[in-house]
N, C-alpha and C. Protein backbone atom coordinates (compact mmCIF):
# COMPACT_ATOMS: atom_id res chain seq x y z
N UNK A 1 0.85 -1.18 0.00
CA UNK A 1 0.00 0.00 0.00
C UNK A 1 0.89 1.24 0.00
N UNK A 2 0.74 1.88 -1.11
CA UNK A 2 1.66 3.40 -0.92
C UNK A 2 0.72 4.18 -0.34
N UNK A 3 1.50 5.23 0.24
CA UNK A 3 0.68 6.07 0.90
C UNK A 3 0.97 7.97 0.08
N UNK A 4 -0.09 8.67 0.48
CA UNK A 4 0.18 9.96 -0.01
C UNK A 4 1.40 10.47 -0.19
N UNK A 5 1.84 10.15 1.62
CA UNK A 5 3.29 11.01 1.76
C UNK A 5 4.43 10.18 0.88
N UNK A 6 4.51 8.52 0.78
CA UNK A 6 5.09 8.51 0.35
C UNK A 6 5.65 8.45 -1.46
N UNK A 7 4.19 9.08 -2.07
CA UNK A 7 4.35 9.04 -3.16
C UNK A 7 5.36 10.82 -3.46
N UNK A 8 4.91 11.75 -2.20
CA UNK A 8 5.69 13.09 -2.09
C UNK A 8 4.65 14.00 -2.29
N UNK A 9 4.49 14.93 -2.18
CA UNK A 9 3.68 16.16 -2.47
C UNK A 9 3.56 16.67 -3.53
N UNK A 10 5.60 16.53 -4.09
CA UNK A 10 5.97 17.82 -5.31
C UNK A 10 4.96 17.16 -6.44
N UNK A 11 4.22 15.83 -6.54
CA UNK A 11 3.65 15.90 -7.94
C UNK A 11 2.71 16.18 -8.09
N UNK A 12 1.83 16.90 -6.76
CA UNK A 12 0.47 17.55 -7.20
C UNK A 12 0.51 18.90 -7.57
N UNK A 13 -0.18 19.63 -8.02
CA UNK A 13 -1.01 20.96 -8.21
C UNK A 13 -1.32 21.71 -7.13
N UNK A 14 -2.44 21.01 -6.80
CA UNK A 14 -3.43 20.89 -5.56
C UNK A 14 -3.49 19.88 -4.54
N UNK A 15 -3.75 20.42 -3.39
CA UNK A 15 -3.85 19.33 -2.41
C UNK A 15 -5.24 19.45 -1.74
N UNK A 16 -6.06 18.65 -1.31
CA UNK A 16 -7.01 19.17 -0.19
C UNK A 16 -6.99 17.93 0.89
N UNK A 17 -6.66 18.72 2.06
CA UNK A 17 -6.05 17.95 3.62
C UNK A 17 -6.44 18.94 4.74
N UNK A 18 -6.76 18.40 5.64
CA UNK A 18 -6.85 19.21 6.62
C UNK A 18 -5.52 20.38 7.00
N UNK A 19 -5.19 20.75 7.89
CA UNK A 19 -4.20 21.85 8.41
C UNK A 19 -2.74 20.88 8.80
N UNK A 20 -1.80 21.24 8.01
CA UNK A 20 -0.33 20.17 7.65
C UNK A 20 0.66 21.47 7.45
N UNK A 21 1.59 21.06 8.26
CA UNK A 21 2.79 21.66 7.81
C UNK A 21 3.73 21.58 7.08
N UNK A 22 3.49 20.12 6.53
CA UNK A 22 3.90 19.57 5.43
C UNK A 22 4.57 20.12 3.83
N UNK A 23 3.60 20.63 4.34
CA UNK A 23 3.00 21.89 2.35
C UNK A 23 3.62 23.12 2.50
N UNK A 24 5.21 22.69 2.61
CA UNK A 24 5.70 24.52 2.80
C UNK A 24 5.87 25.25 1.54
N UNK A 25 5.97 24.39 0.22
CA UNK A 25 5.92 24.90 -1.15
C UNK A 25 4.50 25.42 -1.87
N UNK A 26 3.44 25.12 -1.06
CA UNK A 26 2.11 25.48 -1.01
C UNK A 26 1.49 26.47 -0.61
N UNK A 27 0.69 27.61 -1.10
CA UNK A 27 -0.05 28.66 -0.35
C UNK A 27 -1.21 27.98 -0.27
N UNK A 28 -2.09 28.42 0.66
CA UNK A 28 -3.39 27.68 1.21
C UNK A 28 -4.44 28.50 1.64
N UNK A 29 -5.34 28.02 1.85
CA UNK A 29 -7.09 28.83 2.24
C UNK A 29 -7.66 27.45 2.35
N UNK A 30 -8.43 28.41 2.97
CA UNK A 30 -9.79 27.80 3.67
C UNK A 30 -10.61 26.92 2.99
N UNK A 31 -10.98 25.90 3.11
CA UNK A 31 -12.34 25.47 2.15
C UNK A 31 -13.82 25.67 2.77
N UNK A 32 -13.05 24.82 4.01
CA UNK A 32 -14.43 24.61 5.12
C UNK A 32 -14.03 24.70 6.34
N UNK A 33 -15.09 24.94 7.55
CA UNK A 33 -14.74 24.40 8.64
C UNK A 33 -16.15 24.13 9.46
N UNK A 34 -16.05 23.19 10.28
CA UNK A 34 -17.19 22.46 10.54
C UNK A 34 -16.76 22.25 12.22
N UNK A 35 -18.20 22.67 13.27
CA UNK A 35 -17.90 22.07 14.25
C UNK A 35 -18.24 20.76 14.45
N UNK A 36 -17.81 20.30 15.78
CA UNK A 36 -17.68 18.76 15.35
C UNK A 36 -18.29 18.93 17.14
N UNK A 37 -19.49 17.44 17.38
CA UNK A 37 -20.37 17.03 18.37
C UNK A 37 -19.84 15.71 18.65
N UNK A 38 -20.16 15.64 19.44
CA UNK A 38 -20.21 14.32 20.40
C UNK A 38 -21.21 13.60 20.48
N UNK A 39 -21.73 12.36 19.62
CA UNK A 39 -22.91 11.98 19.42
C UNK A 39 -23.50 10.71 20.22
N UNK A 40 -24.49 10.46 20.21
CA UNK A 40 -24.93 8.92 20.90
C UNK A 40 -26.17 8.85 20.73
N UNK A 41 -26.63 7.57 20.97
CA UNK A 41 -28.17 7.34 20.51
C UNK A 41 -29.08 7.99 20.88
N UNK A 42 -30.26 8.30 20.61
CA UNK A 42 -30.85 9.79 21.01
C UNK A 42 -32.22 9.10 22.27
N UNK A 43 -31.82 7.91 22.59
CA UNK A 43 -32.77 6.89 23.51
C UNK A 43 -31.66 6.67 24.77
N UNK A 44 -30.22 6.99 24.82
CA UNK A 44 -29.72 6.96 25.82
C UNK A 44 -30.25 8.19 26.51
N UNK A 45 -29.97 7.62 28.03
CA UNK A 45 -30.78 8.98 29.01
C UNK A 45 -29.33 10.07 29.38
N UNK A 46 -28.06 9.39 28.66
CA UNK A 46 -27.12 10.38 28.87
C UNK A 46 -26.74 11.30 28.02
N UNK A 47 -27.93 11.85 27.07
CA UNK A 47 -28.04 12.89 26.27
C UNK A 47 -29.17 13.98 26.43
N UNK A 48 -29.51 13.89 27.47
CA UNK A 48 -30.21 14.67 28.55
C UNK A 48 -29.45 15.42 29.65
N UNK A 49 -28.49 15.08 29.61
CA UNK A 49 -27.65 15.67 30.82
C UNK A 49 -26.61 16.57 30.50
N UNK A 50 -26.22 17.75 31.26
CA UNK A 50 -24.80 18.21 30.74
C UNK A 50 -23.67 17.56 31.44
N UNK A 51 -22.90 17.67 30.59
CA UNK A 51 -21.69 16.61 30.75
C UNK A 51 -20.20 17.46 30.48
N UNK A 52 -19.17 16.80 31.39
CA UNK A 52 -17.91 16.59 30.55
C UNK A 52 -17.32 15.91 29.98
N UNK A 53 -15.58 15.81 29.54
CA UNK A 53 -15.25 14.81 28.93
C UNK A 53 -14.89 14.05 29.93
N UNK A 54 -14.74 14.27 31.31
CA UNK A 54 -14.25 13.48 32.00
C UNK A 54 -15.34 12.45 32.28
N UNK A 55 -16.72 12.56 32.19
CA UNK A 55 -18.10 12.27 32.71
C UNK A 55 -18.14 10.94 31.44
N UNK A 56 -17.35 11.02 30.13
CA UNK A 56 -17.54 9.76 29.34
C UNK A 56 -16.03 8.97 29.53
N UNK A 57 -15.40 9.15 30.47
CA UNK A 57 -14.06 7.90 30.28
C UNK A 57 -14.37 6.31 30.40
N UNK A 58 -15.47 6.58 30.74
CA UNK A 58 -15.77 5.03 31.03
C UNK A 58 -16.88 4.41 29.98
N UNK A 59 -17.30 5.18 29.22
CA UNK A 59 -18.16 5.00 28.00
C UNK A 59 -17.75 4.49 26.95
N UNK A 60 -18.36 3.61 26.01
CA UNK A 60 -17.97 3.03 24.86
C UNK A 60 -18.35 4.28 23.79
N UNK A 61 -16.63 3.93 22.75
CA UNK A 61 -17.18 4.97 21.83
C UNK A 61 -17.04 4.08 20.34
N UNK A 62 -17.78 4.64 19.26
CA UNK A 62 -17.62 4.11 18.08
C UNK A 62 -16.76 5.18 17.05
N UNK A 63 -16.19 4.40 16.20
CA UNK A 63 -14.82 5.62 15.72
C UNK A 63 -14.60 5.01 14.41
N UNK A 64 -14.42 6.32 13.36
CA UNK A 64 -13.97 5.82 12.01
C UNK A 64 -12.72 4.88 12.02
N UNK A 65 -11.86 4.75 10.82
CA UNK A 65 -11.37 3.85 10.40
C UNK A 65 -10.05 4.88 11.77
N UNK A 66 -9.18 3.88 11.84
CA UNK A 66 -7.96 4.48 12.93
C UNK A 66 -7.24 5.50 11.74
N UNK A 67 -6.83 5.29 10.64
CA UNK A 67 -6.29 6.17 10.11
C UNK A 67 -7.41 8.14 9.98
N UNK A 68 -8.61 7.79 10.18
CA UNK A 68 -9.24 8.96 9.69
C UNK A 68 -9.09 9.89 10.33
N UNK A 69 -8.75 11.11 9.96
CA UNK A 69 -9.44 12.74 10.80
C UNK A 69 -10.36 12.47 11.78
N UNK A 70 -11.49 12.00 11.71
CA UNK A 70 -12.32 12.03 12.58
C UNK A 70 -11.55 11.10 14.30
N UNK A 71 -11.10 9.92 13.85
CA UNK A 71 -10.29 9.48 15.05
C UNK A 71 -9.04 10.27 15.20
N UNK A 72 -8.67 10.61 14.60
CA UNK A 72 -7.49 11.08 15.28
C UNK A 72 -8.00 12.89 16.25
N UNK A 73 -8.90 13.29 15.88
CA UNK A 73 -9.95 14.11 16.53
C UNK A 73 -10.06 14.40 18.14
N UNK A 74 -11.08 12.70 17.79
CA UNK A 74 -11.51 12.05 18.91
C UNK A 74 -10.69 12.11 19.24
N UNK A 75 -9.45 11.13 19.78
CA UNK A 75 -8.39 10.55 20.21
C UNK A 75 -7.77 11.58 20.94
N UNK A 76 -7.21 12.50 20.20
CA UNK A 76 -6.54 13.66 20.69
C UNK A 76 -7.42 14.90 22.30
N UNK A 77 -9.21 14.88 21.94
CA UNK A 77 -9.95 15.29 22.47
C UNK A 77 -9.48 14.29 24.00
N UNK A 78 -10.08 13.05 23.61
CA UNK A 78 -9.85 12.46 25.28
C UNK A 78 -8.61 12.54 25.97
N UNK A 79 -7.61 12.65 25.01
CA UNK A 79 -5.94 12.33 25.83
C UNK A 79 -5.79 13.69 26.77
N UNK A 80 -6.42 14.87 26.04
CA UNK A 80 -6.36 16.11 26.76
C UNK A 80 -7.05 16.58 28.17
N UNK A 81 -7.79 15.45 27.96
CA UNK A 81 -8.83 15.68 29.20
C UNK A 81 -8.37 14.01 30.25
N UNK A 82 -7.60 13.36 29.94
CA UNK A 82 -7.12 12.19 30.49
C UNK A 82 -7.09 11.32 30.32
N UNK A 83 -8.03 10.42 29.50
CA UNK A 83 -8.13 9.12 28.70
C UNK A 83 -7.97 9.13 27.85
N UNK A 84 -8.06 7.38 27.25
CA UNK A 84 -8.32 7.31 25.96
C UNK A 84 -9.31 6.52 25.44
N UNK A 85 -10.09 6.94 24.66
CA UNK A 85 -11.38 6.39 24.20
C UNK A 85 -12.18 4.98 24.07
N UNK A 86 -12.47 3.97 25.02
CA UNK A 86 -12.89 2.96 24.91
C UNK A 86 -13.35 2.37 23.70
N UNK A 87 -12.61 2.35 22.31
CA UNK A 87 -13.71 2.03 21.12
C UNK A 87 -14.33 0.88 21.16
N UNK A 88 -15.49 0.99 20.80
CA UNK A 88 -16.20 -0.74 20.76
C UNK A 88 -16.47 -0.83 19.17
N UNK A 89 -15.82 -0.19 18.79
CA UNK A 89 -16.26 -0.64 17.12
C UNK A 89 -15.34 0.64 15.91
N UNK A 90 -15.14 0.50 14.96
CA UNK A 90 -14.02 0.93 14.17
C UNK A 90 -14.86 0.42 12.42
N UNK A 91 -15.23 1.79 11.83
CA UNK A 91 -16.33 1.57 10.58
C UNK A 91 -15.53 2.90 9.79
N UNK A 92 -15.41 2.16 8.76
CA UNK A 92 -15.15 2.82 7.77
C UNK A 92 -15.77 3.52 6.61
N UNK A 93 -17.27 3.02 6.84
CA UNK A 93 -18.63 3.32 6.07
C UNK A 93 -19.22 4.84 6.93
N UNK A 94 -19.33 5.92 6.14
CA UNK A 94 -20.70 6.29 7.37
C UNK A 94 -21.74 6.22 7.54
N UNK A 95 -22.59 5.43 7.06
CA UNK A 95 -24.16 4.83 6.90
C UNK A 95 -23.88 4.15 8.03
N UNK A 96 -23.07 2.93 8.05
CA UNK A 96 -22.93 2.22 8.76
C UNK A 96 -22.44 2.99 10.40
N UNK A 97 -21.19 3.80 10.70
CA UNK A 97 -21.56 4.21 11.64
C UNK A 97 -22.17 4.87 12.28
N UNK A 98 -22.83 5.73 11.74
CA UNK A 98 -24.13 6.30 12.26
C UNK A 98 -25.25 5.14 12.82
N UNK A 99 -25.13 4.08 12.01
CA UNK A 99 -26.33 2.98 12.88
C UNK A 99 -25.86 2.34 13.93
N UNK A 100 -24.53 1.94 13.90
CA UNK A 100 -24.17 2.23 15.10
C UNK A 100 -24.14 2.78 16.49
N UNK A 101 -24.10 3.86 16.16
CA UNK A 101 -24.03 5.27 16.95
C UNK A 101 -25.62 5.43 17.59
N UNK A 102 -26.55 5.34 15.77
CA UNK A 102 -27.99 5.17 16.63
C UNK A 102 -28.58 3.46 17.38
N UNK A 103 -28.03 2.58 17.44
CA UNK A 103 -27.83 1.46 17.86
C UNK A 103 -27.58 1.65 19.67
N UNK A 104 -26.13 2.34 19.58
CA UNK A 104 -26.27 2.90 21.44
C UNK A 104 -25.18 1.85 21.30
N UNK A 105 -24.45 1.72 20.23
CA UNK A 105 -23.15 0.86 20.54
C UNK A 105 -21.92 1.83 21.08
N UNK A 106 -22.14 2.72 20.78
CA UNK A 106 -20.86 3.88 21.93
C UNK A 106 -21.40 5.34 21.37
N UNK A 107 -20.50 6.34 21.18
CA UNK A 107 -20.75 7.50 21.58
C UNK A 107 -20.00 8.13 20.31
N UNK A 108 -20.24 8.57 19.16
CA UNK A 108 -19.35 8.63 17.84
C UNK A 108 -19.51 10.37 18.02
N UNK A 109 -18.44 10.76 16.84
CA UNK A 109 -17.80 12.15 16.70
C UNK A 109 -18.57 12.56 15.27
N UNK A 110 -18.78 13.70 15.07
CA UNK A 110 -19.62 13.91 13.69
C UNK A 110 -20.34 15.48 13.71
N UNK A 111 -20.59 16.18 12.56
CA UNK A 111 -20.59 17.43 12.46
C UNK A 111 -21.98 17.64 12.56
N UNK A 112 -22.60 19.04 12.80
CA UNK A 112 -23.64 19.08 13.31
C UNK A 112 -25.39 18.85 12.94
N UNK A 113 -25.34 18.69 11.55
CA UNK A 113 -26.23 18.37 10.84
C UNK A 113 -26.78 16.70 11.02
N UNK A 114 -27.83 16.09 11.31
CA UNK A 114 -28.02 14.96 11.44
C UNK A 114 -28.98 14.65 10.79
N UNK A 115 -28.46 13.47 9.90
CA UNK A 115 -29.27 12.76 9.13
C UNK A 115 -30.26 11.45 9.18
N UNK A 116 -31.10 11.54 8.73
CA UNK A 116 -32.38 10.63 8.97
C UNK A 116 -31.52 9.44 8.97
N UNK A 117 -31.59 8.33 9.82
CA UNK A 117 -31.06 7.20 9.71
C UNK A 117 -32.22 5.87 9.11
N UNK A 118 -31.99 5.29 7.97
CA UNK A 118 -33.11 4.56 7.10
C UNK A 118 -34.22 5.24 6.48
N UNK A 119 -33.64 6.15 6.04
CA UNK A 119 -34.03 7.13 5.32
C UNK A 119 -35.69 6.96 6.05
N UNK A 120 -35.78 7.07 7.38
CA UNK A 120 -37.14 7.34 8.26
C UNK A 120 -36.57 9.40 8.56
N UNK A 121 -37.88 9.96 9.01
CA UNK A 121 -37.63 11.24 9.54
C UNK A 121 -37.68 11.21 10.87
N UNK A 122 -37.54 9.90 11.54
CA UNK A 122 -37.00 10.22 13.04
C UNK A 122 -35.39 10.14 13.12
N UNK A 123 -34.96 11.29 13.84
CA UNK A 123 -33.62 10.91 14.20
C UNK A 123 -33.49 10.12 15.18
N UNK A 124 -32.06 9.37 14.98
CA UNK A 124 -31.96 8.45 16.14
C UNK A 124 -30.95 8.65 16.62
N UNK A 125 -29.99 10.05 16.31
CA UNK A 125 -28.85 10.23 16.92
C UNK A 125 -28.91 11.28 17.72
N UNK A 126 -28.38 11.92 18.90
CA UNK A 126 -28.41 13.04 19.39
C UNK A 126 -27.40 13.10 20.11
N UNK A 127 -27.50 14.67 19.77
CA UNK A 127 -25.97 15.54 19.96
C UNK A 127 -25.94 15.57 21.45
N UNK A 128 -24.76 15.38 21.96
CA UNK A 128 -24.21 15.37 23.48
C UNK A 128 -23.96 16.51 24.14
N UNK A 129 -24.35 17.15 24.91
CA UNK A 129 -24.33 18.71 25.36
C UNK A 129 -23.38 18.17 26.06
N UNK A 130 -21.84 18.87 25.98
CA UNK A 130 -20.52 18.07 26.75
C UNK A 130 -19.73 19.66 26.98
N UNK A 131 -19.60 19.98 27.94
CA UNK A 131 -19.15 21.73 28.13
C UNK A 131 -17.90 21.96 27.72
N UNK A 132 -16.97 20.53 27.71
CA UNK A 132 -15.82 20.64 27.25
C UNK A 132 -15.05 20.73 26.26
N UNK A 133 -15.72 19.68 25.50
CA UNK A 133 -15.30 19.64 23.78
C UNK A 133 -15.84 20.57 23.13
N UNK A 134 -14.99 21.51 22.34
CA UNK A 134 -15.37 22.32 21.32
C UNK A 134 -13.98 22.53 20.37
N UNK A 135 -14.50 20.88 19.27
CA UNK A 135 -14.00 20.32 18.20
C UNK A 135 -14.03 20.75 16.92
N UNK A 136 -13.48 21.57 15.87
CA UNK A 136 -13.82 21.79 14.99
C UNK A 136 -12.75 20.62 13.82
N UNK A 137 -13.21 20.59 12.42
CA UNK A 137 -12.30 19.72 11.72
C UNK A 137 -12.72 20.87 10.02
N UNK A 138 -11.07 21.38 9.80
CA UNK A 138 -11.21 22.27 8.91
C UNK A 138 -10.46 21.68 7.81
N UNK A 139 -10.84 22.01 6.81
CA UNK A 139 -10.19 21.34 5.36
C UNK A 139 -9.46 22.61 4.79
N UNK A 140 -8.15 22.67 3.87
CA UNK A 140 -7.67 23.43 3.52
C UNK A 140 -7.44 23.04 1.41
N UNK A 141 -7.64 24.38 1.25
CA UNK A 141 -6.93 23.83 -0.27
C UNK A 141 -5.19 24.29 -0.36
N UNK A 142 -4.45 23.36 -1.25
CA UNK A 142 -3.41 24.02 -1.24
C UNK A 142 -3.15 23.78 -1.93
N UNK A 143 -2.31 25.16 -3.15
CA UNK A 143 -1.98 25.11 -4.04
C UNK A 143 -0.57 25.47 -4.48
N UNK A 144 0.28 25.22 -5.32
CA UNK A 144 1.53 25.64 -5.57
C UNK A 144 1.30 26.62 -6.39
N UNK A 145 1.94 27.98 -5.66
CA UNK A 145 1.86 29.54 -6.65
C UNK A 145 2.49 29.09 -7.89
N UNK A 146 3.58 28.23 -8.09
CA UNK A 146 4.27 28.55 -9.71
C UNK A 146 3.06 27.63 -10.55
N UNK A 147 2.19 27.15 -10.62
CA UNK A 147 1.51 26.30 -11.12
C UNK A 147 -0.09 27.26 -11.07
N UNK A 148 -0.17 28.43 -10.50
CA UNK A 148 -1.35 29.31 -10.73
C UNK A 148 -1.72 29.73 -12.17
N UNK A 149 -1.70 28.94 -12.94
CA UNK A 149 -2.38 29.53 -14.67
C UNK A 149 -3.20 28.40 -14.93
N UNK A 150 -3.52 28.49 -16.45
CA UNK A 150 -4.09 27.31 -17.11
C UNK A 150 -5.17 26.95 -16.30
N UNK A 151 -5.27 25.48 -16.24
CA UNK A 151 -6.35 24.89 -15.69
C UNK A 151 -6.28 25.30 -14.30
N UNK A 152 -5.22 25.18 -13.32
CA UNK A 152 -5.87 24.94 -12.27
C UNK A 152 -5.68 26.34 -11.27
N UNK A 153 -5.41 27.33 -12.59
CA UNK A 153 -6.18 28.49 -12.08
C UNK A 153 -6.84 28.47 -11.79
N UNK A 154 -8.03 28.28 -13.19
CA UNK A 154 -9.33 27.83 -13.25
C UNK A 154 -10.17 27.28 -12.04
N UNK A 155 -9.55 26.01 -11.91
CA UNK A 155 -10.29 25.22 -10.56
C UNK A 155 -10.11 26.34 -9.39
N UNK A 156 -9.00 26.78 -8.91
CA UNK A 156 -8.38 27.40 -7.62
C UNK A 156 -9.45 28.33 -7.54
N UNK A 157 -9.42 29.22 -8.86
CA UNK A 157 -10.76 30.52 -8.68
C UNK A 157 -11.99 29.87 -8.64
N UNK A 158 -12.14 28.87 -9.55
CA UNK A 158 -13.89 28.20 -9.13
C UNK A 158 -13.95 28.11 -7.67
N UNK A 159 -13.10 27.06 -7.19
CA UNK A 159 -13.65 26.93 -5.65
C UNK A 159 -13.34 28.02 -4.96
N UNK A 160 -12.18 29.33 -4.84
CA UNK A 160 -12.57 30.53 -3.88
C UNK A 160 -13.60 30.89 -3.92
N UNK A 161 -14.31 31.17 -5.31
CA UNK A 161 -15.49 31.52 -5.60
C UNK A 161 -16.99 31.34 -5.06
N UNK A 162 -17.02 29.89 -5.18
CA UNK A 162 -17.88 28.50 -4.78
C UNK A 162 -17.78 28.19 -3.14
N UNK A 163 -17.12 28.83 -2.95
CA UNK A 163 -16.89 29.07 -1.16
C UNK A 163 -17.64 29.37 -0.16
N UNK A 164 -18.68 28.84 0.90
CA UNK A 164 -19.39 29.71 1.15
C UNK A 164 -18.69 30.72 2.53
């Protein structure tokens, strides 16, 4: 399996990655940024309560694939506050972890918009009022200035543009 880094940077254009220091031959902006919740089944009675992070160390959580943004998120969130995250499950789908999540198999990470789970209009997930975590996960574009013409001018100005 090759990986990004080790194929190198210098042969893209464009990159889009979260915030890397990696990309020093790169100027960069914003794409997005999204806060990020603390989720769990919306039938547990511990989404009624205000909470901290210390108040879930003993809770099962459900977590993307170990390589993803979203765990490494998580991960970083509990170590700061003293633990580390009990996972009971590791999904690489998000259909799938969200049913999970609405299942009440642990306590998953995810941005604030929630989607109908089985395409029913009840939700079955709900957001964790937690006083502590305030998670955001921001995407960056990055582009190499000597490579600003032609096409991926083009693209670079579409998406500043297309930005909301």
């Amino acid at each position: 399996k090759i990986t990004f880094s080790e194929n190198g940077d210098d042969n893209y254009d464009i990159i889009i990655d979260d915030d890397k220091d990696v990309y020093s031959n790169y100027r960069k902006f914003e794409l997005y940024s999204m806060q990020l919740h603390l989720k769990c089944s919306s039938n547990d009675p511990i989404c009624q309560n205000q909470l901290s992070m210390r108040d879930l160390c003993d809770r099962a959580f459900v977590s993307m694939d170990q390589e993803s943004n979203m765990h490494r998120i998580l991960t970083n969130a509990c170590i700061r506050k003293g633990f580390r995250p009990k996972i009971a499950a590791f999904c690489n789908d998000i259909e799938c972890y969200e049913k999970l999540v609405a299942m009440g198999m642990g306590i998953g990470i995810g941005r604030e918009r929630l989607l109908p789970v089985n395409g029913t209009d009840k939700v079955q997930i709900a957001n964790l009022n937690v006083s502590d975590f305030n998670e955001h996960y921001t995407v960056y574009v990055y582009y190499r200035e000597r490579e600003y013409f032609g096409n991926v001018k083009k693209l670079i100005d579409f998406i500043k543009e297309n930005v909301n």
